[in-house]
Protein backbone atom coordinates (compact mmCIF):
# COMPACT_ATOMS: atom_id res chain seq x y z
CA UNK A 1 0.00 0.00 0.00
CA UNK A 2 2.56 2.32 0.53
CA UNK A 3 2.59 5.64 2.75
CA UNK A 4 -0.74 7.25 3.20
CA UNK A 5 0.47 10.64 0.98
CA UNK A 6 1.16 7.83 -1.87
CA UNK A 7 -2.72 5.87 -1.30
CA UNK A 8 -4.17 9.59 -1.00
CA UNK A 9 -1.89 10.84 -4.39
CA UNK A 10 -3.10 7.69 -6.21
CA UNK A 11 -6.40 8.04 -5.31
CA UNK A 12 -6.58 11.72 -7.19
CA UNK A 13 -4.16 11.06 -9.91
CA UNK A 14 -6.66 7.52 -11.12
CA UNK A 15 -9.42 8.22 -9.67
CA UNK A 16 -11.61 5.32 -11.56
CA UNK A 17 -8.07 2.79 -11.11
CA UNK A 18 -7.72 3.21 -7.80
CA UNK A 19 -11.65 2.89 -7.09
CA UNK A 20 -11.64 -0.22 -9.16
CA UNK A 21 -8.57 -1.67 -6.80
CA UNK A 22 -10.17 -0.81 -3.86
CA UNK A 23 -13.40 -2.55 -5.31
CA UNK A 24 -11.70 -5.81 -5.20
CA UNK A 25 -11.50 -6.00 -1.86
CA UNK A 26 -15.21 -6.68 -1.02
CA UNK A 27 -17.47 -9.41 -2.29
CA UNK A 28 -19.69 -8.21 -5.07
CA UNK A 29 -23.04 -10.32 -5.37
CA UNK A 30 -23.13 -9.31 -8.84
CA UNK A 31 -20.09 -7.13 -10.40
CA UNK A 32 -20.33 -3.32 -11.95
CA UNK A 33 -19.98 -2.65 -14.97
CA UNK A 34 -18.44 0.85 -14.62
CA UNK A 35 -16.34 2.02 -11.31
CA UNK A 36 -18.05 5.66 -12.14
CA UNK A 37 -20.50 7.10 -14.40
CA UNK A 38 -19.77 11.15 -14.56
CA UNK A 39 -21.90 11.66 -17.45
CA UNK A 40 -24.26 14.22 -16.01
CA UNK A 41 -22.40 16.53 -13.61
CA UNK A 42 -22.85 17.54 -10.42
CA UNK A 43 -24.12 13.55 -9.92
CA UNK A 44 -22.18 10.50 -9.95
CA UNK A 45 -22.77 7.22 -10.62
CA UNK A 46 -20.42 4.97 -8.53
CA UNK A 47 -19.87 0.81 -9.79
CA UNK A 48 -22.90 0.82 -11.97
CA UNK A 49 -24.45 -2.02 -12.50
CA UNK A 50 -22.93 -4.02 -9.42
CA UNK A 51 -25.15 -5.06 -6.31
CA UNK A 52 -23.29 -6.18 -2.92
CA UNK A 53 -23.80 -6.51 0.79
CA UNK A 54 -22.83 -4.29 3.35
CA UNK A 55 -23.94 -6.69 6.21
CA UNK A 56 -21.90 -9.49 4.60
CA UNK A 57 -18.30 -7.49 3.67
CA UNK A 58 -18.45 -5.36 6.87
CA UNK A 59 -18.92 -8.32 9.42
CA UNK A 60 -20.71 -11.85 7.92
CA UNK A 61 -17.58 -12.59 6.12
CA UNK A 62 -14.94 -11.93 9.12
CA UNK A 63 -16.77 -14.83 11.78
């Protein structure tokens, strides 16, 4: 990972990789299509197209 300037650097400089990395670290119940939709500014769209579950990658999968 690096020093937290580097994470924080990476995470502005590639936006969408770095998303997409960080992505891979939780289970997706079905995967996204597209780590971010900016198509109609002010609103994102963040891992269109994916469905997962908070429950399940924030404590279910850890016991």
């Amino acid at each position: 990972m690096g020093t937290y300037r580097e994470f924080h650097r990476r995470s502005l400089e590639d936006r969408e990789g770095f998303w997409a990395e960080q992505a891979e670290l939780i289970h997706w119940r079905r995967p996204y299509q597209q780590v971010l939709d900016y198509s109609r500014p002010p609103f994102a769209r963040w891992f269109v197209g994916g469905q997962t579950n908070l429950c399940h990658n924030a404590l279910d999968r850890h016991l």
